[in-house]
PDB file of N, CA and C in Angstrom:
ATOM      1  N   UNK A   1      -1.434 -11.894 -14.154  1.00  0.00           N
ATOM      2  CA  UNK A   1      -1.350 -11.318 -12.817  1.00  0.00           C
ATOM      3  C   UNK A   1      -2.304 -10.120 -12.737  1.00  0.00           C
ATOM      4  N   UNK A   2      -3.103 -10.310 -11.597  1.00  0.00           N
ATOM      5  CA  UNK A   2      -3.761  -8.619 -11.655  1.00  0.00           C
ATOM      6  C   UNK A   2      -3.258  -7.613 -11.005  1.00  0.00           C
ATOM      7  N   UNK A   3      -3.310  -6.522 -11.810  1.00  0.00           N
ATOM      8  CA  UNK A   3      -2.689  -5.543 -10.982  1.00  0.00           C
ATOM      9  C   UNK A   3      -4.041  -4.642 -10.125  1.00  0.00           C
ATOM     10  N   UNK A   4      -3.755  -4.165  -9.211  1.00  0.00           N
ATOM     11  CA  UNK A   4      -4.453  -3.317  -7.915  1.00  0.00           C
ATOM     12  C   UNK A   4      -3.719  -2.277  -7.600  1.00  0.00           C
ATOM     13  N   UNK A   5      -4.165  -1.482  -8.083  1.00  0.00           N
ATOM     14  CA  UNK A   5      -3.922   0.194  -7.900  1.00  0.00           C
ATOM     15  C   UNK A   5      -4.708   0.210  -6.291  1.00  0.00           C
ATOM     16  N   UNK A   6      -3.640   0.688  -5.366  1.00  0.00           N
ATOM     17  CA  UNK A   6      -4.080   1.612  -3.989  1.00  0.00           C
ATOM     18  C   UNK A   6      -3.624   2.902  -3.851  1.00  0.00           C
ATOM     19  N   UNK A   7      -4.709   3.282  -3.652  1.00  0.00           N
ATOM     20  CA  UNK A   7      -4.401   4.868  -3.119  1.00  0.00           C
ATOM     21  C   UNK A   7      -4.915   4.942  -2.077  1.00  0.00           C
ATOM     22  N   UNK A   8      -3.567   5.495  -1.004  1.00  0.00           N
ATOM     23  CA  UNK A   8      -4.023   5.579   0.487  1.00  0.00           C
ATOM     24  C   UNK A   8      -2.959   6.980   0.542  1.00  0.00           C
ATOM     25  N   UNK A   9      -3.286   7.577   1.476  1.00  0.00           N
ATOM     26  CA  UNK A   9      -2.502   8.686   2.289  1.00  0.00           C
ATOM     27  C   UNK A   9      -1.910   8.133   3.266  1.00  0.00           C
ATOM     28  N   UNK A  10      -0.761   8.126   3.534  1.00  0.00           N
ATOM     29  CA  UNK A  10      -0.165   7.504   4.719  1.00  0.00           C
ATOM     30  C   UNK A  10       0.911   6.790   4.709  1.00  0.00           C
ATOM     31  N   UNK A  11       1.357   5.738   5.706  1.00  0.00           N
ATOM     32  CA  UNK A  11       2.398   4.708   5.180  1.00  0.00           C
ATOM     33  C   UNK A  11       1.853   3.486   5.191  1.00  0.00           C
ATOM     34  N   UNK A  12       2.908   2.376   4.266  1.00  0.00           N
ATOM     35  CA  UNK A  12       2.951   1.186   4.228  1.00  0.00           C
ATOM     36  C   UNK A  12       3.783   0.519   4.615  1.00  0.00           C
ATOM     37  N   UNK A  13       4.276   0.416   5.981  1.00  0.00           N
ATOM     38  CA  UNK A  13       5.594  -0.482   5.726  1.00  0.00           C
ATOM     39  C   UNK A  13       5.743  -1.560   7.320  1.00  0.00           C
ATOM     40  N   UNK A  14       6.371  -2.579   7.064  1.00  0.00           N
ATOM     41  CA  UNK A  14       6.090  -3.182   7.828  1.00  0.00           C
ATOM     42  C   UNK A  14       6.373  -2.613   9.510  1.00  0.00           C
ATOM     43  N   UNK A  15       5.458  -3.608  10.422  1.00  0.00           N
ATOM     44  CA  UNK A  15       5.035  -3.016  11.704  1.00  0.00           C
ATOM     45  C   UNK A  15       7.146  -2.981  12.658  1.00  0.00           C
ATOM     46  N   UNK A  16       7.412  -3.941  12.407  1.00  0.00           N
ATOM     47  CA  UNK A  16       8.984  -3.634  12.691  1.00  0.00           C
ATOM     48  C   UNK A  16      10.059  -2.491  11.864  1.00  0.00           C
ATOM     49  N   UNK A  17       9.753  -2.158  11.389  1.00  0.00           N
ATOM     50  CA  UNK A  17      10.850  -0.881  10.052  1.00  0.00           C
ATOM     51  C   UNK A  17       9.656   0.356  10.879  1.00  0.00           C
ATOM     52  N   UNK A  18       8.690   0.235  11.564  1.00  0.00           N
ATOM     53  CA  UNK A  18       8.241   1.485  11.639  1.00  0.00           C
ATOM     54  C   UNK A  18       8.225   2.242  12.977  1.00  0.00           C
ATOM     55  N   UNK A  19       8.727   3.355  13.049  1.00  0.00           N
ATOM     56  CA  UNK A  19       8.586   4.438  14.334  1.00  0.00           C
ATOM     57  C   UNK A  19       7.019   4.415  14.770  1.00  0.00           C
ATOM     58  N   UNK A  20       5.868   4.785  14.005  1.00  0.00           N
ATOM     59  CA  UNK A  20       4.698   5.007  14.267  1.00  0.00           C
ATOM     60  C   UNK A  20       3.799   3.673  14.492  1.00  0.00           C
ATOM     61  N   UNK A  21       3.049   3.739  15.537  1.00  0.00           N
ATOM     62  CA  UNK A  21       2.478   2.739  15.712  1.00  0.00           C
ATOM     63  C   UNK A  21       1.005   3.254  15.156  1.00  0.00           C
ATOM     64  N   UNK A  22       0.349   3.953  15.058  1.00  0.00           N
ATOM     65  CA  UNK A  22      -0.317   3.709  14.407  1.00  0.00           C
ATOM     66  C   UNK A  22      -1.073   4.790  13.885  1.00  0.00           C
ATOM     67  N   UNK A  23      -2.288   5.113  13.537  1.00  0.00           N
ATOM     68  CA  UNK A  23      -2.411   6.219  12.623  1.00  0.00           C
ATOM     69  C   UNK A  23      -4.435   6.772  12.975  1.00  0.00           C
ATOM     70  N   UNK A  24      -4.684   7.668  13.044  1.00  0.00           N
ATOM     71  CA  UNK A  24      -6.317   7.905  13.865  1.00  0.00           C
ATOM     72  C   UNK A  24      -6.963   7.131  13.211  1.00  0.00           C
ATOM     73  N   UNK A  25      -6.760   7.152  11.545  1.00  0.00           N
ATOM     74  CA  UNK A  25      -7.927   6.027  11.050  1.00  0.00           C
ATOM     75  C   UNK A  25      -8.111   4.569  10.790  1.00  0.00           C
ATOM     76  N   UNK A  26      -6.405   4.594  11.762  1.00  0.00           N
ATOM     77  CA  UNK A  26      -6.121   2.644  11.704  1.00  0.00           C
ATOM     78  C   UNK A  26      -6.128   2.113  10.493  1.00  0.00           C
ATOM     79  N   UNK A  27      -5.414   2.880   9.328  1.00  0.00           N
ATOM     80  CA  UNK A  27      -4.666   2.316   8.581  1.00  0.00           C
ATOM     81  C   UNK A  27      -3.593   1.596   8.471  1.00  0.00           C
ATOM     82  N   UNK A  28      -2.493   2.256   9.562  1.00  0.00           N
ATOM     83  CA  UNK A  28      -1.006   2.327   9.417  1.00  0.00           C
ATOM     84  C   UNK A  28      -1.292   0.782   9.847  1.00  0.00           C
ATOM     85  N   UNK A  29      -2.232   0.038  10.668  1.00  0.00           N
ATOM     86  CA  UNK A  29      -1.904  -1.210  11.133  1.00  0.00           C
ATOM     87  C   UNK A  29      -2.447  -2.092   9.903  1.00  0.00           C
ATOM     88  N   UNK A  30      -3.202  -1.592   9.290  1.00  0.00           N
ATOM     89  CA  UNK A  30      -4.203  -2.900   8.460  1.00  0.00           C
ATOM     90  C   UNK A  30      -3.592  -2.702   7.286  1.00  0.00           C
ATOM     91  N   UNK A  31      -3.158  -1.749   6.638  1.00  0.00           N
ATOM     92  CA  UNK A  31      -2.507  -1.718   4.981  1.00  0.00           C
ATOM     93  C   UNK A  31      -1.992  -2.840   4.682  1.00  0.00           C
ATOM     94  N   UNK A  32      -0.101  -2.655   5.926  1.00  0.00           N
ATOM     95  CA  UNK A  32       0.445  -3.935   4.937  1.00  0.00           C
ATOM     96  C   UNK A  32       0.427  -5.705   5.034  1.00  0.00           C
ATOM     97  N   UNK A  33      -0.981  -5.568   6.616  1.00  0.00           N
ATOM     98  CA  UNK A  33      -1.249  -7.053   6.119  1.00  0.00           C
ATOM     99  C   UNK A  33      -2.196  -7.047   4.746  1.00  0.00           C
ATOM    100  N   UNK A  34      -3.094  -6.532   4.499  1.00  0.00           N
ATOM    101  CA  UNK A  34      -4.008  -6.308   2.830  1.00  0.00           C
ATOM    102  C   UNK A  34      -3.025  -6.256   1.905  1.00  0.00           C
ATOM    103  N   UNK A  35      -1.638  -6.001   2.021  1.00  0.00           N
ATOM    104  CA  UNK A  35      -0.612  -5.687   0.867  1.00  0.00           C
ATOM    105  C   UNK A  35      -0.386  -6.930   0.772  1.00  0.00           C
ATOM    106  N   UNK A  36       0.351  -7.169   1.909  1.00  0.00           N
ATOM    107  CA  UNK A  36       0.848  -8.971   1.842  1.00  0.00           C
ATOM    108  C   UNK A  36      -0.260  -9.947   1.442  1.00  0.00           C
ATOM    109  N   UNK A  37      -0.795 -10.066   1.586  1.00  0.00           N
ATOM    110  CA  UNK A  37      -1.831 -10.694   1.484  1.00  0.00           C
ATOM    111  C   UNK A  37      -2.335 -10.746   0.452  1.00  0.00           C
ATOM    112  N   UNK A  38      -2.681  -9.819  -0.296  1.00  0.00           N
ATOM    113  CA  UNK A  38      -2.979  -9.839  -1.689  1.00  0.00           C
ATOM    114  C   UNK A  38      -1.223 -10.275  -2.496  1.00  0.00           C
ATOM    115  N   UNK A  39      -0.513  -9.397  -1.779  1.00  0.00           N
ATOM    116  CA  UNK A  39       0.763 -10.277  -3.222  1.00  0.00           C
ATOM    117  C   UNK A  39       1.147 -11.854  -2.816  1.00  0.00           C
ATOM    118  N   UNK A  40       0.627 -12.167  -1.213  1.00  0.00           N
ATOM    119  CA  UNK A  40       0.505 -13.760  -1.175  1.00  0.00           C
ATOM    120  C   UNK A  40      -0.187 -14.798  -2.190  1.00  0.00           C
ATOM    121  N   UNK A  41      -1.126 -13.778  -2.843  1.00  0.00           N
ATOM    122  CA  UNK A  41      -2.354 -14.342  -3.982  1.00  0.00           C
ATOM    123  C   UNK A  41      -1.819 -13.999  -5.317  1.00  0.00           C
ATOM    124  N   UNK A  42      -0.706 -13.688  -6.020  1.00  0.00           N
ATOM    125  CA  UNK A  42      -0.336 -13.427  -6.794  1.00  0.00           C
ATOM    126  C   UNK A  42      -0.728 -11.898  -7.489  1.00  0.00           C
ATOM    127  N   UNK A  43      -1.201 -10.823  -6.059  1.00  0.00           N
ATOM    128  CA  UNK A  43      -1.707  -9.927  -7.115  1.00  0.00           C
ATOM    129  C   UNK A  43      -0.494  -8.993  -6.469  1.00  0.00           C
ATOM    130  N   UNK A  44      -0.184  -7.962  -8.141  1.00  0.00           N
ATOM    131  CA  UNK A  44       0.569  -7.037  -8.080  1.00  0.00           C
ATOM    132  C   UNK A  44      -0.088  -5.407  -7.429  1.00  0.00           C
ATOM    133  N   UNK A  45       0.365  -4.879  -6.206  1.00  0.00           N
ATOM    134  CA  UNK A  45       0.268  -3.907  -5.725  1.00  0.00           C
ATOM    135  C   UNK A  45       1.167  -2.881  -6.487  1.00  0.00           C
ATOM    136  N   UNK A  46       0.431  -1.595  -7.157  1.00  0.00           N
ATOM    137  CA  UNK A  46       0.638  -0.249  -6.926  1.00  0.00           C
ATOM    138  C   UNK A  46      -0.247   0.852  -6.107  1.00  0.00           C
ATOM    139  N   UNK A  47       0.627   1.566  -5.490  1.00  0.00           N
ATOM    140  CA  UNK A  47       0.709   2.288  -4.824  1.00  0.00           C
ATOM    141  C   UNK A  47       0.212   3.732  -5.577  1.00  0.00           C
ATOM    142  N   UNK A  48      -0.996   4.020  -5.270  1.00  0.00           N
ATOM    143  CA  UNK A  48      -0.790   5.668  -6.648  1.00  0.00           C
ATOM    144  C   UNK A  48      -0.411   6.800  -5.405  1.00  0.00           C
ATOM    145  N   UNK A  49       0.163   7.026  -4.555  1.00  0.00           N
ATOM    146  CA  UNK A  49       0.402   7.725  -3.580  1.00  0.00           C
ATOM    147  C   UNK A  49       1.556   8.155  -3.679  1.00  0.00           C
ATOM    148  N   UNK A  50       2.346   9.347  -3.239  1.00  0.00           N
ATOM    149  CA  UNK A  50       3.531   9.372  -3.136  1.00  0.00           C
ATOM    150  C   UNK A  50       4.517   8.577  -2.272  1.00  0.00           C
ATOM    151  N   UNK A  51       5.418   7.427  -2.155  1.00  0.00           N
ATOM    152  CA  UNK A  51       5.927   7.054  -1.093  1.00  0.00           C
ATOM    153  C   UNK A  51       6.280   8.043   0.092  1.00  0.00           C
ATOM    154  N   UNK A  52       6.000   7.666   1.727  1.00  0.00           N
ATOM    155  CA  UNK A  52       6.367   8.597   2.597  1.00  0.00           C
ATOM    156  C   UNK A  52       6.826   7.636   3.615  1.00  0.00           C
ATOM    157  N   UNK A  53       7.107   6.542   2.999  1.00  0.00           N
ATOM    158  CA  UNK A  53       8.075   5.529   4.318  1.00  0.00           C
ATOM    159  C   UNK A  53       9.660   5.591   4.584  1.00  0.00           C
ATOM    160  N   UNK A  54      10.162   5.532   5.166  1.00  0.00           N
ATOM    161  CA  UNK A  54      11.340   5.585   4.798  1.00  0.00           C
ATOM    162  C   UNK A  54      11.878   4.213   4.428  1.00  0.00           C
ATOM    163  N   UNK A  55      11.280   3.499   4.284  1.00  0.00           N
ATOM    164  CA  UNK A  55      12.133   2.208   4.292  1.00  0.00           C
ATOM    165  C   UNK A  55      10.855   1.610   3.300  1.00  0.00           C
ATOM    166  N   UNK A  56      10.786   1.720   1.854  1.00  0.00           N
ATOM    167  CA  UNK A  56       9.872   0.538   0.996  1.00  0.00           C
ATOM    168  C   UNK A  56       9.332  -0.138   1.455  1.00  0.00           C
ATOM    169  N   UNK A  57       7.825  -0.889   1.260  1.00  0.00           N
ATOM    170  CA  UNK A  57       7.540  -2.203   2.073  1.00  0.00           C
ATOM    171  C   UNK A  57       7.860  -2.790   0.662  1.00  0.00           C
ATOM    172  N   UNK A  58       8.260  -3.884   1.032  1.00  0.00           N
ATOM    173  CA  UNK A  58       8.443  -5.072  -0.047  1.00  0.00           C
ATOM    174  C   UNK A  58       7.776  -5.558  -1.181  1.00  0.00           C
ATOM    175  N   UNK A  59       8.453  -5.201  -2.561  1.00  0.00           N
ATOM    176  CA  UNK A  59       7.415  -5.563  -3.495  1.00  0.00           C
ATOM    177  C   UNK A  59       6.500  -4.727  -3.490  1.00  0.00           C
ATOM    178  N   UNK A  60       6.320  -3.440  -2.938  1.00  0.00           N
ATOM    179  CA  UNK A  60       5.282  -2.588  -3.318  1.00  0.00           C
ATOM    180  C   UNK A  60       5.325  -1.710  -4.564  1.00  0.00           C
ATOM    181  N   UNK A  61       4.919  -1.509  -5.796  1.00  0.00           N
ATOM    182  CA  UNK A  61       5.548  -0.521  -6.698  1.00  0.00           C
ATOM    183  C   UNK A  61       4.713   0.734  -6.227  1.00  0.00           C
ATOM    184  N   UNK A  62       5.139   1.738  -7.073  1.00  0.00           N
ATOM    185  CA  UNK A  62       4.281   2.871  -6.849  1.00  0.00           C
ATOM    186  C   UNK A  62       4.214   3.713  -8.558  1.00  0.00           C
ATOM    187  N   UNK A  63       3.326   4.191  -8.404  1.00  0.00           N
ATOM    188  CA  UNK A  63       3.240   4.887  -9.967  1.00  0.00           C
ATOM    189  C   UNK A  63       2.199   6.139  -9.737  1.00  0.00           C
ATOM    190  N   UNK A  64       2.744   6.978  -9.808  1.00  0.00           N
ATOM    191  CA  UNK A  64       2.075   8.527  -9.643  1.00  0.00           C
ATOM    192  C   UNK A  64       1.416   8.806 -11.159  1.00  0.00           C
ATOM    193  N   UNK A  65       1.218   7.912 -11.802  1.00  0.00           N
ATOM    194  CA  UNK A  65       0.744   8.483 -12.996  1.00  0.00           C
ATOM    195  C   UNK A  65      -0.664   8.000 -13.147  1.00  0.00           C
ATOM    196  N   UNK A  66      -1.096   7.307 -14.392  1.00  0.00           N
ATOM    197  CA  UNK A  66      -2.285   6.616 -14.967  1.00  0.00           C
ATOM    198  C   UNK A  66      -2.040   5.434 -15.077  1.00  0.00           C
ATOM    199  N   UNK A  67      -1.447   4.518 -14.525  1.00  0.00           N
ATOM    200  CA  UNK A  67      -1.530   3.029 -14.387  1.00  0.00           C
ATOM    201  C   UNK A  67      -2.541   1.988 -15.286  1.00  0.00           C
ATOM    202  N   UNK A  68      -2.060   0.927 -15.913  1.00  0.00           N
ATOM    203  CA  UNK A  68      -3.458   0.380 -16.487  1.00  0.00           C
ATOM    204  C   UNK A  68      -3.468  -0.822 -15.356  1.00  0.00           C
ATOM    205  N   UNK A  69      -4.820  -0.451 -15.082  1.00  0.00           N
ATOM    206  CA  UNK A  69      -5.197  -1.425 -13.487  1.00  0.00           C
ATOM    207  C   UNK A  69      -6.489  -2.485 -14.042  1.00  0.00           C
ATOM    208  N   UNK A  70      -6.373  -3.109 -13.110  1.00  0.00           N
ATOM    209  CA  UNK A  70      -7.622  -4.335 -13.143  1.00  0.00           C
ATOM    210  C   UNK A  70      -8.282  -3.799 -11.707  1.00  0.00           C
ATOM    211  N   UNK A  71      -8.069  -3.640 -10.674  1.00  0.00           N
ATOM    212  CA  UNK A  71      -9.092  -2.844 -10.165  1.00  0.00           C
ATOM    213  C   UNK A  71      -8.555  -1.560  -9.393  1.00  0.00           C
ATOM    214  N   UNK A  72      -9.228  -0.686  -8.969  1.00  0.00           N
ATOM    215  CA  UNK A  72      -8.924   0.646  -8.421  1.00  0.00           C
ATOM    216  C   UNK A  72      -9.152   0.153  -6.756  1.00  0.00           C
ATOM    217  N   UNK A  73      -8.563   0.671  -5.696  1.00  0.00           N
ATOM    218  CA  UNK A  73      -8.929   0.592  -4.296  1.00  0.00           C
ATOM    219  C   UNK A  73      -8.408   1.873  -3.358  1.00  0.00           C
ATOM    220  N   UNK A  74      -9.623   2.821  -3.205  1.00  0.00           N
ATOM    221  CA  UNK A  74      -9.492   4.191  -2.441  1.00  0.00           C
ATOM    222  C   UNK A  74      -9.835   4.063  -1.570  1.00  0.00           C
ATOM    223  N   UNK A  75      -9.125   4.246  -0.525  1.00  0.00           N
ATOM    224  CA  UNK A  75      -9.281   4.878   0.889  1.00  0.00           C
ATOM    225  C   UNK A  75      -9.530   5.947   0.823  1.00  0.00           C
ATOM    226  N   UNK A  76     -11.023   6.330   1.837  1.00  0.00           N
ATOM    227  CA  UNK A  76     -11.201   7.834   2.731  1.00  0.00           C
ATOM    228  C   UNK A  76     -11.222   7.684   3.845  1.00  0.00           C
ATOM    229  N   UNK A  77     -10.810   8.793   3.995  1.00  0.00           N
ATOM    230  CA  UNK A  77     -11.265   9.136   5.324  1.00  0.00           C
ATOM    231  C   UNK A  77     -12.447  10.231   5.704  1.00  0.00           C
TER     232      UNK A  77
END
């Protein structure tokens, strides 16, 4: 399985569990189809961010540490 380290600022969680519709740099809408989507393909999502959803998106892990990853994926803004 590969794992994919994301680091984003912001939330992940699906578009129904969420108060905010959306976010200035149009993340909040595109993350957790790229989440789903990749764990549709068998790849494992971490999260290197602090969680700030209130409600988990599914199957997302998170790891604030040094992760051993197969690839890295940073968002800027």
């Amino acid at each position: 399985m590969i794992k994919f380290g994301y680091s984003y600022w912001g939330f992940c969680e699906a578009l129904e569990d969420s108060e905010i519709t959306n976010t200035p740099d149009g993340g909040r809408y595109v993350r957790p189809i790229l989440v789903r989507r990749l764990q549709d393909n068998n790849v494992k999502v971490i999260a290197l961010q602090q969680r700030r959803e209130k409600k988990p998106f599914k199957d997302l892990d998170f790891d604030l540490g040094f992760p051993d990853l197969d690839i890295l994926f940073i968002e800027w803004r």
